[in-house]
N, C-alpha and C. Protein backbone atom coordinates (compact mmCIF):
# COMPACT_ATOMS: atom_id res chain seq x y z
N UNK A 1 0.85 -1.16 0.00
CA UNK A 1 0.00 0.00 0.00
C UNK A 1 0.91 1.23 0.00
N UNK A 2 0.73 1.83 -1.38
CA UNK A 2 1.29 3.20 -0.98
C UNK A 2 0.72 4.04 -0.35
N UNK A 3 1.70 5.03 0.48
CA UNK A 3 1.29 6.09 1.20
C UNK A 3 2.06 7.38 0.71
N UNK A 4 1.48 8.27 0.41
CA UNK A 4 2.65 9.58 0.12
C UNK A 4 2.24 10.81 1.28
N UNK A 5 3.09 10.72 1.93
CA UNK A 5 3.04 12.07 2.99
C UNK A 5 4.23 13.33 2.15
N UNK A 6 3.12 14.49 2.17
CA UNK A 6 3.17 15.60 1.58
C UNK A 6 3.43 16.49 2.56
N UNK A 7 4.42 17.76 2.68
CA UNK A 7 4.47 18.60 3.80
C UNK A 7 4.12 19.72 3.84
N UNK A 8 3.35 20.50 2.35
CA UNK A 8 2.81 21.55 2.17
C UNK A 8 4.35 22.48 1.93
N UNK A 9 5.28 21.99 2.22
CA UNK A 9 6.77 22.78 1.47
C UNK A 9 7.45 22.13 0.20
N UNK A 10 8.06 21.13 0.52
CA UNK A 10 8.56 20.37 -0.71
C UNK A 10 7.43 20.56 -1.93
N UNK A 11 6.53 20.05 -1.62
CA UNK A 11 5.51 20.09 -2.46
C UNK A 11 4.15 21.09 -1.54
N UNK A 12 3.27 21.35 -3.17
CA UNK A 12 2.44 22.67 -2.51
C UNK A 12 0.99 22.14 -1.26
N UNK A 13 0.67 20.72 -1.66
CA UNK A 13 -0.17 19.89 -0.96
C UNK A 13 0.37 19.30 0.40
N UNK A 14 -1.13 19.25 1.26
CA UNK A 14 -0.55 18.79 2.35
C UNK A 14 -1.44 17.52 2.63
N UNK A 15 -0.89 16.25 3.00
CA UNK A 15 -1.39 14.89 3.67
C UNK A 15 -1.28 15.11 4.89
N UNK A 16 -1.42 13.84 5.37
CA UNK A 16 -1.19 12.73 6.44
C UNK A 16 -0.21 12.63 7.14
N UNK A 17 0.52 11.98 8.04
CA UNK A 17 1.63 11.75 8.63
C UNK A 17 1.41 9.91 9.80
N UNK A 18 2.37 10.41 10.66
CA UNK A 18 2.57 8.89 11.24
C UNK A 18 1.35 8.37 11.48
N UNK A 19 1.06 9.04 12.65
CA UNK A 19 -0.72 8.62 12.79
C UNK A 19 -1.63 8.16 12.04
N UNK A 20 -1.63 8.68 10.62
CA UNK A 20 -2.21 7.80 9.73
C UNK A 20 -1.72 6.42 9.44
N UNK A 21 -0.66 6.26 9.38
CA UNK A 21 0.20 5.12 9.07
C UNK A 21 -0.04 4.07 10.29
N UNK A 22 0.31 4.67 11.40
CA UNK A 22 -0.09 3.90 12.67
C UNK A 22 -1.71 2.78 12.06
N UNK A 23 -2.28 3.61 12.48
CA UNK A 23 -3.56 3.45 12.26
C UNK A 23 -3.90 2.47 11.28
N UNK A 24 -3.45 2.59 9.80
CA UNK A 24 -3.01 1.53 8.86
C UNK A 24 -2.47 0.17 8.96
N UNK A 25 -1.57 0.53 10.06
CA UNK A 25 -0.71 -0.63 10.20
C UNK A 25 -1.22 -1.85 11.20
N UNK A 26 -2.43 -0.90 12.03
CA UNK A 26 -3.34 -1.94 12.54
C UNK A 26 -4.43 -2.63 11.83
N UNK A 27 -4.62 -2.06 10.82
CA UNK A 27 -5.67 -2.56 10.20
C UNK A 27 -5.68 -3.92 8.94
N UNK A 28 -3.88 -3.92 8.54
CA UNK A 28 -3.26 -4.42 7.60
C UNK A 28 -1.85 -4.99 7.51
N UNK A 29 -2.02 -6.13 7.25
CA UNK A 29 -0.39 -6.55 7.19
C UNK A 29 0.39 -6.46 5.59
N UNK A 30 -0.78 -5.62 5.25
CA UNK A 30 -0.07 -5.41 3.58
C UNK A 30 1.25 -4.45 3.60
N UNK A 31 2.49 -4.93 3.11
CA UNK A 31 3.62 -3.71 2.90
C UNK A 31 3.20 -1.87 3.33
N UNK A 32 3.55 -1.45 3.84
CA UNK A 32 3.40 0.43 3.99
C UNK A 32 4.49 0.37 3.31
N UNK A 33 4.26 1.27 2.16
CA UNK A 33 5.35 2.19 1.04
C UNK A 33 4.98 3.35 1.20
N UNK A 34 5.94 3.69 2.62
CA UNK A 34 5.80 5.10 2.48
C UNK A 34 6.49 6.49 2.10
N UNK A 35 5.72 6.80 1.04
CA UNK A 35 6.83 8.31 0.54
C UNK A 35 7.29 9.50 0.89
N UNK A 36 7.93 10.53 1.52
CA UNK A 36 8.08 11.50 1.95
C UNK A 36 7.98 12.11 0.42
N UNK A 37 7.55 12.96 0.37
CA UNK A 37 7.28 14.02 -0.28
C UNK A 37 7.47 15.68 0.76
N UNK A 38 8.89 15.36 1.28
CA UNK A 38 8.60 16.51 2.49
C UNK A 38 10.41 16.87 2.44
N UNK A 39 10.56 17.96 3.48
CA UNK A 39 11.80 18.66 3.41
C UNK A 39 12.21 17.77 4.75
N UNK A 40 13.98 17.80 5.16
CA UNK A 40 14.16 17.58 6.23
C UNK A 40 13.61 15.86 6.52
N UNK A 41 13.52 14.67 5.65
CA UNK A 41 12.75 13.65 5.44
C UNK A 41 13.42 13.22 7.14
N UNK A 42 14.96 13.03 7.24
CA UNK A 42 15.99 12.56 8.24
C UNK A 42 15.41 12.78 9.63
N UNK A 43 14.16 13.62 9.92
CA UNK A 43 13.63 14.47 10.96
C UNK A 43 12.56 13.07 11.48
N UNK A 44 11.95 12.68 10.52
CA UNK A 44 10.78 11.59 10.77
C UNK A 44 11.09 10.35 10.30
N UNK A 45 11.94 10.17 9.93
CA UNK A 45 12.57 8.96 9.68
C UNK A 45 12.15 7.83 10.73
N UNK A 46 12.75 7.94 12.17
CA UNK A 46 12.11 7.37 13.03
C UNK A 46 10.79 6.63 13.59
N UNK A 47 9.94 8.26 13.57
CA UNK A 47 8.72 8.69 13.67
C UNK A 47 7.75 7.38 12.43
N UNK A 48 8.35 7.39 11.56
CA UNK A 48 7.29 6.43 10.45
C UNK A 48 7.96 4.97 10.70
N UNK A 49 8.72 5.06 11.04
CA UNK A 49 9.27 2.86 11.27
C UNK A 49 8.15 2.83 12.04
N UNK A 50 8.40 3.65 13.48
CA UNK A 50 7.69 3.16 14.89
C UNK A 50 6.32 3.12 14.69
N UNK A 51 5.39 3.73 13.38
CA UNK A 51 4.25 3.74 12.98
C UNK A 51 3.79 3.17 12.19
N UNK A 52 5.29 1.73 11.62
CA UNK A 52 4.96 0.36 10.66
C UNK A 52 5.03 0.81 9.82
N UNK A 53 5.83 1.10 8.58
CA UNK A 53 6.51 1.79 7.55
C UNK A 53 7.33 0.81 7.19
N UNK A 54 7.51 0.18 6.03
CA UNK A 54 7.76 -0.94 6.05
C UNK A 54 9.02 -0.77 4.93
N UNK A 55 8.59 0.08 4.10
CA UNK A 55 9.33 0.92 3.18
C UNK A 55 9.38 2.68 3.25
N UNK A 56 10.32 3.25 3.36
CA UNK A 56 10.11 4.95 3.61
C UNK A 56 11.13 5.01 1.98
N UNK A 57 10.54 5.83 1.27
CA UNK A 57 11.08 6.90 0.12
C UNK A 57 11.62 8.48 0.56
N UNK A 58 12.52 8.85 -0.14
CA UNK A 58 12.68 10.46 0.19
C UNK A 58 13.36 10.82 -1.13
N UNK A 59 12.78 12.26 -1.33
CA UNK A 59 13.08 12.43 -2.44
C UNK A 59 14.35 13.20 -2.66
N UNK A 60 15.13 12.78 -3.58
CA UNK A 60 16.76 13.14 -4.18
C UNK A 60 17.21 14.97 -3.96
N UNK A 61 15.71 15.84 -4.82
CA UNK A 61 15.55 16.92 -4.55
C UNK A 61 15.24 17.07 -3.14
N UNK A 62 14.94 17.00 -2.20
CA UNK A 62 14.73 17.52 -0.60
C UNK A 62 16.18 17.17 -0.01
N UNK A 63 17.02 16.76 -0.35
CA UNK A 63 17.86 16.31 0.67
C UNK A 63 19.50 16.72 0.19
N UNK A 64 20.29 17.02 1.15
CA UNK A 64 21.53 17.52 0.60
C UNK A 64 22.24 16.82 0.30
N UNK A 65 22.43 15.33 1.29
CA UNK A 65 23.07 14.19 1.34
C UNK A 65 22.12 13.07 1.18
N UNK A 66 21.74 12.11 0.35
CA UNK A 66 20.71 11.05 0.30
C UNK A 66 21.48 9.81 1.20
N UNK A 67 22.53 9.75 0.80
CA UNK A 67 23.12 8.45 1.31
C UNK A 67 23.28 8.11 3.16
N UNK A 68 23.29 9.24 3.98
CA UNK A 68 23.23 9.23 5.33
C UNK A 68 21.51 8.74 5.10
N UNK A 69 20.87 9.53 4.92
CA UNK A 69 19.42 9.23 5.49
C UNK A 69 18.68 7.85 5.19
N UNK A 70 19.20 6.93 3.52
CA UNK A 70 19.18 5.73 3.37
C UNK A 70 19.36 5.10 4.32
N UNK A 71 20.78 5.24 4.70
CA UNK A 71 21.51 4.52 5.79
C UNK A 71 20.42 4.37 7.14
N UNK A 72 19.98 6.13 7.19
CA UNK A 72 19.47 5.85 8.66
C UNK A 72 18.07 4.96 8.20
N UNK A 73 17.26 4.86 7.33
CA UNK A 73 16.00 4.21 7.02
C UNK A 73 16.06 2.78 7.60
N UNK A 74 17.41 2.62 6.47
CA UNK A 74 18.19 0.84 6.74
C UNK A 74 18.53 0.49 8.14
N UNK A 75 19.13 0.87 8.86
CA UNK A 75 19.28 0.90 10.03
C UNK A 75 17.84 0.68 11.34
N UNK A 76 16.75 1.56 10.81
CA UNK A 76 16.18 1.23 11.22
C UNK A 76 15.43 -0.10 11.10
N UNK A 77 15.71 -1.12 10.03
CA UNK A 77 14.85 -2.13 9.65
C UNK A 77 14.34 -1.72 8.35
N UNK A 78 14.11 -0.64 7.80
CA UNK A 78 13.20 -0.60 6.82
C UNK A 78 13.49 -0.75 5.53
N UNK A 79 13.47 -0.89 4.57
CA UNK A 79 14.00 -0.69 3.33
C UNK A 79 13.88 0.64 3.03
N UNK A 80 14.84 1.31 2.09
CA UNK A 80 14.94 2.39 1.61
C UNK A 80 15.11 2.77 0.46
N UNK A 81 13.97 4.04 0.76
CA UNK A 81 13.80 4.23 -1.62
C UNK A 81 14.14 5.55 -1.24
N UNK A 82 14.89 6.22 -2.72
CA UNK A 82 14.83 6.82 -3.10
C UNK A 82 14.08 7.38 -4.65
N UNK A 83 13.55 8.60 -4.54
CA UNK A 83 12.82 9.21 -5.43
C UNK A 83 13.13 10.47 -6.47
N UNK A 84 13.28 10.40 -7.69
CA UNK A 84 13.35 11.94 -8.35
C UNK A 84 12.21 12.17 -9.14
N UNK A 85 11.98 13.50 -9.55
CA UNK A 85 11.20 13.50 -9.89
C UNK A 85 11.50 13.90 -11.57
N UNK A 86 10.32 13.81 -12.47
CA UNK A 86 11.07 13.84 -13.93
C UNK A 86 11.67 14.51 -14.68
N UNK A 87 12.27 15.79 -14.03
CA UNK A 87 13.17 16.45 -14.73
C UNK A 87 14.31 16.41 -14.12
N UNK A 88 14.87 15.61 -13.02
CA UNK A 88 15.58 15.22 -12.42
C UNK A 88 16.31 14.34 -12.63
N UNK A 89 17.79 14.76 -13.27
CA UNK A 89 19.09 13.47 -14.22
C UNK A 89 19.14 12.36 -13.18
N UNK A 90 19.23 11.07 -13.77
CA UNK A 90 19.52 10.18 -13.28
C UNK A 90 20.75 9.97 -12.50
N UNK A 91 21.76 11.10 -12.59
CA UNK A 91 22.85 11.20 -12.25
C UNK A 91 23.17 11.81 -10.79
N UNK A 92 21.34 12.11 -10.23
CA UNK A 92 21.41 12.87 -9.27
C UNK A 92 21.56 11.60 -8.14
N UNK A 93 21.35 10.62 -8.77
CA UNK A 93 21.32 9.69 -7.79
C UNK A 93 22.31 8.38 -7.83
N UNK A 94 23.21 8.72 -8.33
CA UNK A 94 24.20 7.71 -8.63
C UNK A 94 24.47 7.10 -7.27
N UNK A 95 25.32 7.88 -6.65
CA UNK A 95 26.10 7.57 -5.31
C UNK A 95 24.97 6.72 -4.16
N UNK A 96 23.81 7.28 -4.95
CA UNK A 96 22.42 6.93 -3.49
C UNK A 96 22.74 5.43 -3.99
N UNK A 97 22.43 4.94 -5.07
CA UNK A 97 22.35 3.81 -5.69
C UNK A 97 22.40 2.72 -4.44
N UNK A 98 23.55 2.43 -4.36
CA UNK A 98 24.27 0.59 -3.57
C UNK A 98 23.76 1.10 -2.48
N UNK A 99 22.68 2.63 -1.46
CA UNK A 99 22.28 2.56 -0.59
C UNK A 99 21.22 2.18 -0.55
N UNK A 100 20.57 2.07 -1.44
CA UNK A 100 19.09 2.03 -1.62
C UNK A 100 18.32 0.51 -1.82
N UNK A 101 17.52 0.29 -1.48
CA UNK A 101 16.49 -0.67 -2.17
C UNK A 101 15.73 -1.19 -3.49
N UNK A 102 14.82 0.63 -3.32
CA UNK A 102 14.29 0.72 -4.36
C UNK A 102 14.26 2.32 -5.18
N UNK A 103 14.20 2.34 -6.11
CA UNK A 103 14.08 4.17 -6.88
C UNK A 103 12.98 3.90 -7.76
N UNK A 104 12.25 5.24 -6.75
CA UNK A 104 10.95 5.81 -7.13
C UNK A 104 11.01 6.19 -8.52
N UNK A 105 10.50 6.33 -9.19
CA UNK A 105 10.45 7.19 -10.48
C UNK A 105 9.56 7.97 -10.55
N UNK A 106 9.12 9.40 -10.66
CA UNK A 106 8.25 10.30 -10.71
C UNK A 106 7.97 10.32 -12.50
N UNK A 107 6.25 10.04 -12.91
CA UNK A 107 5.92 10.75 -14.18
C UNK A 107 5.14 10.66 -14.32
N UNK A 108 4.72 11.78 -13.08
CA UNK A 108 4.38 13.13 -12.96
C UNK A 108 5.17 13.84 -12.09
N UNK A 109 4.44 15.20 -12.07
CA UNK A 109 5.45 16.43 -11.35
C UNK A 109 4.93 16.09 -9.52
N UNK A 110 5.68 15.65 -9.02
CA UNK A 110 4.90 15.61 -7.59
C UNK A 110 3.78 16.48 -6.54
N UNK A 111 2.95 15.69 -5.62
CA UNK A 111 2.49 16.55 -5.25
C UNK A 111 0.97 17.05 -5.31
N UNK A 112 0.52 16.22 -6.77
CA UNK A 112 -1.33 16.07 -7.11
C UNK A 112 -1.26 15.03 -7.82
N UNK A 113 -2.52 14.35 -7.55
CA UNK A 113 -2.87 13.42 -8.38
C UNK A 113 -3.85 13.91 -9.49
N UNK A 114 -4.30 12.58 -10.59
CA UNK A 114 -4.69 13.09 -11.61
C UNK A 114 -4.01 13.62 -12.59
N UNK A 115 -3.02 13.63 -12.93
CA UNK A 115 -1.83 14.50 -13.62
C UNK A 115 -1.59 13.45 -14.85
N UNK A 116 -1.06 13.97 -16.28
CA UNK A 116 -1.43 12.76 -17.24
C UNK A 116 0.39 12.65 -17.52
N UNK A 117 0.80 11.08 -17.28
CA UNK A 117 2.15 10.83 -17.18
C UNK A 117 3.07 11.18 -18.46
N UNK A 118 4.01 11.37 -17.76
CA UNK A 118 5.33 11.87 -18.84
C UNK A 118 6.26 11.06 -19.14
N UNK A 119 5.94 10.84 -20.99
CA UNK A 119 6.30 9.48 -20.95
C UNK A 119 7.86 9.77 -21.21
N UNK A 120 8.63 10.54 -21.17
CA UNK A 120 9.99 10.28 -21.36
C UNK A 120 10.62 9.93 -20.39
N UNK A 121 10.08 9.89 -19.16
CA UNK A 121 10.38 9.15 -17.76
C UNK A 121 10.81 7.55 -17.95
N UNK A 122 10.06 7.16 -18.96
CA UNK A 122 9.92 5.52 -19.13
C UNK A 122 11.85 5.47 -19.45
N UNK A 123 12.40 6.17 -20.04
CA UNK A 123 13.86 5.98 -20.50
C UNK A 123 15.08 5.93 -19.41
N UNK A 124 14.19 6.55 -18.08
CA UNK A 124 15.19 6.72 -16.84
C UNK A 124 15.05 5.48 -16.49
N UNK A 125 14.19 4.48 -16.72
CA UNK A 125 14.62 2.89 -15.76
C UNK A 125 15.77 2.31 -16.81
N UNK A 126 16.09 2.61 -18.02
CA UNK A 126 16.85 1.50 -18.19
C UNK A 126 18.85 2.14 -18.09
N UNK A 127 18.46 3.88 -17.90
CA UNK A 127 19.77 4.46 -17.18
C UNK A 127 19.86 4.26 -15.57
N UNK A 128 19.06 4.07 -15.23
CA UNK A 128 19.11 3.19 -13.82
C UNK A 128 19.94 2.16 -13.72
N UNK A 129 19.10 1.25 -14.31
CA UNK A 129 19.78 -0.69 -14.65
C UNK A 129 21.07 -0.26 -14.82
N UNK A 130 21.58 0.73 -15.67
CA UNK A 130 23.17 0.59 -16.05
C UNK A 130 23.70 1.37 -14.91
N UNK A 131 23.50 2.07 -14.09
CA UNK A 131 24.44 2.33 -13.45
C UNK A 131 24.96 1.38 -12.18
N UNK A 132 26.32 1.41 -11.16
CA UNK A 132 26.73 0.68 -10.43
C UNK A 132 25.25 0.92 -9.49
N UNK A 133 24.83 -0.63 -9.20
CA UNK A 133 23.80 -0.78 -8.01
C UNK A 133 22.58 -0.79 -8.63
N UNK A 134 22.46 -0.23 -9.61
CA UNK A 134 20.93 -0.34 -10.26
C UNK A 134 20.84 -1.44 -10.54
N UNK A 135 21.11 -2.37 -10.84
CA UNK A 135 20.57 -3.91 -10.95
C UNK A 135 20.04 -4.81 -9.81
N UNK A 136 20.52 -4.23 -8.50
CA UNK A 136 20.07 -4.40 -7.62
C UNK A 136 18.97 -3.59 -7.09
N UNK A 137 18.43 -2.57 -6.85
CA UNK A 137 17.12 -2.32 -6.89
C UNK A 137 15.83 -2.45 -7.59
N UNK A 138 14.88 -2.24 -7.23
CA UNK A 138 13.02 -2.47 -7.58
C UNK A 138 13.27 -1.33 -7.83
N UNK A 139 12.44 -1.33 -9.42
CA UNK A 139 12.20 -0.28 -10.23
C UNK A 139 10.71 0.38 -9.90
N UNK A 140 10.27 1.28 -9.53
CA UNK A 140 8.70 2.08 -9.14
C UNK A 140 8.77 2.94 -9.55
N UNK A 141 7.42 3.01 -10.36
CA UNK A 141 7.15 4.43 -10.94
C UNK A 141 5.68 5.00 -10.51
N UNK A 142 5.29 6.04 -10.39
CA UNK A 142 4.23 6.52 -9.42
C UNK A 142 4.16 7.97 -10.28
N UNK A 143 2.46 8.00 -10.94
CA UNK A 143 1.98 9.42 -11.61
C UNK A 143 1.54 8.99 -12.97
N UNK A 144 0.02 9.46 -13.00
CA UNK A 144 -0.29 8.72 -14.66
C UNK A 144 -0.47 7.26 -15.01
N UNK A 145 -0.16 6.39 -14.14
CA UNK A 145 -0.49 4.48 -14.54
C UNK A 145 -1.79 4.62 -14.51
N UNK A 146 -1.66 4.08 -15.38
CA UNK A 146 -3.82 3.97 -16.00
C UNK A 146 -3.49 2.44 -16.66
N UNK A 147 -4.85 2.88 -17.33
CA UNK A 147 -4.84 1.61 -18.77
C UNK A 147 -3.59 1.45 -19.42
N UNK A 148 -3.38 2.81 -20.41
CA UNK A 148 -2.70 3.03 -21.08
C UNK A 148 -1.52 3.45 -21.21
N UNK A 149 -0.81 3.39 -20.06
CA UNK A 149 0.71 3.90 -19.33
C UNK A 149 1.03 2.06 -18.71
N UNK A 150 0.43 1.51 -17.76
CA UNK A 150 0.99 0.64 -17.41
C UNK A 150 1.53 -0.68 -18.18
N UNK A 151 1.47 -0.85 -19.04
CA UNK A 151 2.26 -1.93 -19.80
C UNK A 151 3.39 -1.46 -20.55
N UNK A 152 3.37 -0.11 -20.49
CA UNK A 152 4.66 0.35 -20.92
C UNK A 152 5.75 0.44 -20.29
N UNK A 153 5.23 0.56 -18.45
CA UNK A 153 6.10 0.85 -17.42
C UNK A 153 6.40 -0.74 -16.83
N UNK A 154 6.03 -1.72 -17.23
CA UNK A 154 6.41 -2.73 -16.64
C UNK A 154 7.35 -3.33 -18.03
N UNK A 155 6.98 -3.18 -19.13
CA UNK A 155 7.81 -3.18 -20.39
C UNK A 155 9.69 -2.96 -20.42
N UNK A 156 9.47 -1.74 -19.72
CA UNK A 156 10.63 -1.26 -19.44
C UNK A 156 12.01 -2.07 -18.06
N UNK A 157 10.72 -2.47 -17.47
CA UNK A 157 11.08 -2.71 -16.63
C UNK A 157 10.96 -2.40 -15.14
N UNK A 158 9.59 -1.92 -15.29
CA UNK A 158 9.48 -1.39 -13.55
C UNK A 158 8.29 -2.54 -13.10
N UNK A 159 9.11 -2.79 -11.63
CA UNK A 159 8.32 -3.94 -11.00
C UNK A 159 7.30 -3.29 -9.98
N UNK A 160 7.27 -1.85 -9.92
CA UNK A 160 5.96 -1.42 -8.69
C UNK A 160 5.31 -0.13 -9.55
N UNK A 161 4.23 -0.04 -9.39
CA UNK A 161 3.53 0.61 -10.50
C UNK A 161 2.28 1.59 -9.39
N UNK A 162 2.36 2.32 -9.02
CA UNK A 162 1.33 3.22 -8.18
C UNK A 162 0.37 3.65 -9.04
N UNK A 163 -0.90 3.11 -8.64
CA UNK A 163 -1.86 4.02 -9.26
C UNK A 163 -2.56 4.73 -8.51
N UNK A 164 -3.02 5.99 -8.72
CA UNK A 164 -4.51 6.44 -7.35
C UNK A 164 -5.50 6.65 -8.14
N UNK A 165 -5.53 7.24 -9.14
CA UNK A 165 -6.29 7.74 -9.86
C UNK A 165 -7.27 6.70 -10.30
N UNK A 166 -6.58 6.18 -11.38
CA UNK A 166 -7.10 5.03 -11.83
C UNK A 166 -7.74 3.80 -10.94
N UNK A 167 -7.45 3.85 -9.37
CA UNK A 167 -8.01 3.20 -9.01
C UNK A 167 -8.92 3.81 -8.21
N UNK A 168 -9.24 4.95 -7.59
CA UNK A 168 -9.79 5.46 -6.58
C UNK A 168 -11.29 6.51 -8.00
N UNK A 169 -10.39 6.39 -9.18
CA UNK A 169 -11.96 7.36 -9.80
C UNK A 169 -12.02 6.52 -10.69
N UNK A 170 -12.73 5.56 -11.10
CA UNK A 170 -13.14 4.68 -11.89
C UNK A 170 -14.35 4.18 -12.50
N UNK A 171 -14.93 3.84 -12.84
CA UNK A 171 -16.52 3.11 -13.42
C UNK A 171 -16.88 2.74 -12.66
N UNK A 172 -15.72 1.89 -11.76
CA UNK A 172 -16.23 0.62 -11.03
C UNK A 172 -16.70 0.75 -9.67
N UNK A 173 -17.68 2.45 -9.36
CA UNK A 173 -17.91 2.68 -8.53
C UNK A 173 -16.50 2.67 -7.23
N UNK A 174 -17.08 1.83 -6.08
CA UNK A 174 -16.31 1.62 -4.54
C UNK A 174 -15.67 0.55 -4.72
N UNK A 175 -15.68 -0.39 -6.07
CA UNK A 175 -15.09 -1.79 -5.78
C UNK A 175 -13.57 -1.72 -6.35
N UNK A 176 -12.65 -0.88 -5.74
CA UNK A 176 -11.25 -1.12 -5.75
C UNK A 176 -10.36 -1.97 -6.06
N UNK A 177 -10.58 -3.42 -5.78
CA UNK A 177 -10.44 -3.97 -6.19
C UNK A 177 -11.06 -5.08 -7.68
N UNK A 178 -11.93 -4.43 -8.14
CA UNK A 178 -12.04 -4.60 -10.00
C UNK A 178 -11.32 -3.87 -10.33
N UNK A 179 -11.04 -2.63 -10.14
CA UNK A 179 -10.31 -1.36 -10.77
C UNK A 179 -9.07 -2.00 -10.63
N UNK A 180 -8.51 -2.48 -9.92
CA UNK A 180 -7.25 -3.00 -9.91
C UNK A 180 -6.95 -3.98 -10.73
N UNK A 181 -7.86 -5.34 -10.94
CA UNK A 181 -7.80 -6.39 -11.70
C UNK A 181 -8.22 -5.82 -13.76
N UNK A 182 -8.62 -4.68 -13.08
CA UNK A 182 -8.78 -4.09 -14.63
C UNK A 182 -7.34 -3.72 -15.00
N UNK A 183 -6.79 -2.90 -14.40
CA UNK A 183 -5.50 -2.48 -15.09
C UNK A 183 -4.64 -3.89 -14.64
N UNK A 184 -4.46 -4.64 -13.78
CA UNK A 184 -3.44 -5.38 -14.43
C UNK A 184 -3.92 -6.23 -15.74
N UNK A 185 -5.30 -6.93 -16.07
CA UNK A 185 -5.49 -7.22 -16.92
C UNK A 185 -4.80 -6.65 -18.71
N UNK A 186 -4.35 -5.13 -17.70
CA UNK A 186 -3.54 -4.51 -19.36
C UNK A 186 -2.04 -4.65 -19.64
N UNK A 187 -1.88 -5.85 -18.02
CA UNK A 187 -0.31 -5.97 -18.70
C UNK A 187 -0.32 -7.96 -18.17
N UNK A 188 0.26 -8.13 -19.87
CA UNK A 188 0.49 -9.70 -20.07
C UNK A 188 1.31 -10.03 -19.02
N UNK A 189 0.87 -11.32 -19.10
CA UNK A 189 2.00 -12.46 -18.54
C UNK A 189 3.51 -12.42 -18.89
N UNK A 190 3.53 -12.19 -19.94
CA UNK A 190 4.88 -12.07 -20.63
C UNK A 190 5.32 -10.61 -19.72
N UNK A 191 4.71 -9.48 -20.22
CA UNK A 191 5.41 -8.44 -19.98
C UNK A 191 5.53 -8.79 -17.67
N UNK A 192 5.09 -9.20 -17.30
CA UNK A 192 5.41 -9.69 -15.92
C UNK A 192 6.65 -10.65 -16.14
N UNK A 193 6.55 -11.72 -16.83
CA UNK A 193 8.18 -12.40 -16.42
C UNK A 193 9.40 -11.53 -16.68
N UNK A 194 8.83 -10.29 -17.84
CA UNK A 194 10.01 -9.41 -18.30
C UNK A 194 10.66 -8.85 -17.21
N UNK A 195 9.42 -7.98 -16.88
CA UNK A 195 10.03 -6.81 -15.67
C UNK A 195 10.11 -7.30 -14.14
C-alpha cells in the first residue's frame, strides 16, 4: 500500500503523517510504502518505522546528502527508496544507488494526483539498470499508470507501479479492487516475467 506524505513545502499539498500510518498498520499486514514528499525527510525517519513503515522513500531533490538518510531508514529495519522527480538526471542519484532498495520514479510532477504521465520518464529505468547498483534495486514508478501507461512501465522494466487515480476514480464505482484487476489485466504475462 502506498502512502505519500506531503508537507505543504517540498511540495504545494498537504497529507497525512505517522498517525495515519499507525492506524493503517493496525488494520493491515499489507507492505506500507511510504513516501516522503517533504523537506528535512531525516527528521521523521524514526517517527514512520515506529508507525509500521515498512518501506520509507525520500526524495533526491529535498535532501543535501541522500546516502546518510538511506543509511538511517536501513538501520532502522526498513527498506529504503529513493525518489526523483522527472526532470531530475539520473545522475542525481548515482552515489544513493548501492544505498538504496528501491528508486521511485516520478511521471508526474509531484504533489497532485490526476496528472497525465510523462512518458519520457519511461527511459530513466533502463539508465538506472546501467548504473553501479541499479541492478540491484526495484524499479517504481508513481503518476499517470492507467490503462494506457501501465504496460509500458512494466515493459521497461518497472516492478511497482502506483496508481490512485485510476483506481480510486473509476466506473467501477467503490469496488477497488475490480479497478485494480482491470489495469493489471492490461499488462500480459509475458510483460510480468520481463520486468
Amino acid at each position: 500500500m502506498h502512502l505519500d506524505v506531503m508537507d505543504g513545502v517540498f511540495v504545494p499539498n498537504f497529507t497525512y503523517g505517522m498517525t495515519i500510518v499507525s492506524a493503517l498498520r493496525k488494520l493491515t499486514d499489507l507492505t506500507l510504502d511510504v513516501h516522503l514528499m517533504m523537506v528535512h525527510p531525516e527528521k521523521y525517519v524514526d517517527a514512520f518505522v515506529d508507525a509500521g513503515a515498512d518501506i520509507i522513500t525520500i526524495h533526491a531533490e529535498a535532501v543535501d546528502e541522500a546516502v546518510p538518510v538511506l543509511n538511517q531508514i536501513r538501520e532502522r529495519g526498513a527498506a529504503a527508496g529513493i525518489a526523483v522527480n522527472p526532470d531530475t538526471p539520473v545522475s542525481k542519484i548515482k552515489d544513493a544507488l548501492p544505498h538504496a532498495d528501491l528508486v521511485l520514479v516520478m511521471s508526474v510532477n509531484a504533489g497532485f494526483g490526476g496528472q497525465s504521465f510523462i512518458e519520457p520518464v519511461l527511459e530513466k529505468l533502463g539508465e538506472i539498470r546501467g548504473l553501479p547498483g541499479g541492478q540491484d534495486v526495484i524499479l517504481e514508478m508513481d503518476g499517470g499508470i492507467n490503462k494506457s501507461t501501465i504496460a509500458k512501465c512494466v515493459a521497461v522494466g518497472c516492478q511497482l507501479c502506483v496508481a490512485g487515480s485510476a483506481v480510486f476514480k473509476t466506473p467501477f464505482e467503490n469496488d477497488y479492487g475490480a479497478a485494480i484487476e482491470d489495469l493489471m489485466g492490461e499488462v500480459s504475462r509475458e510483460d510480468l516475467r520481463q520486468g
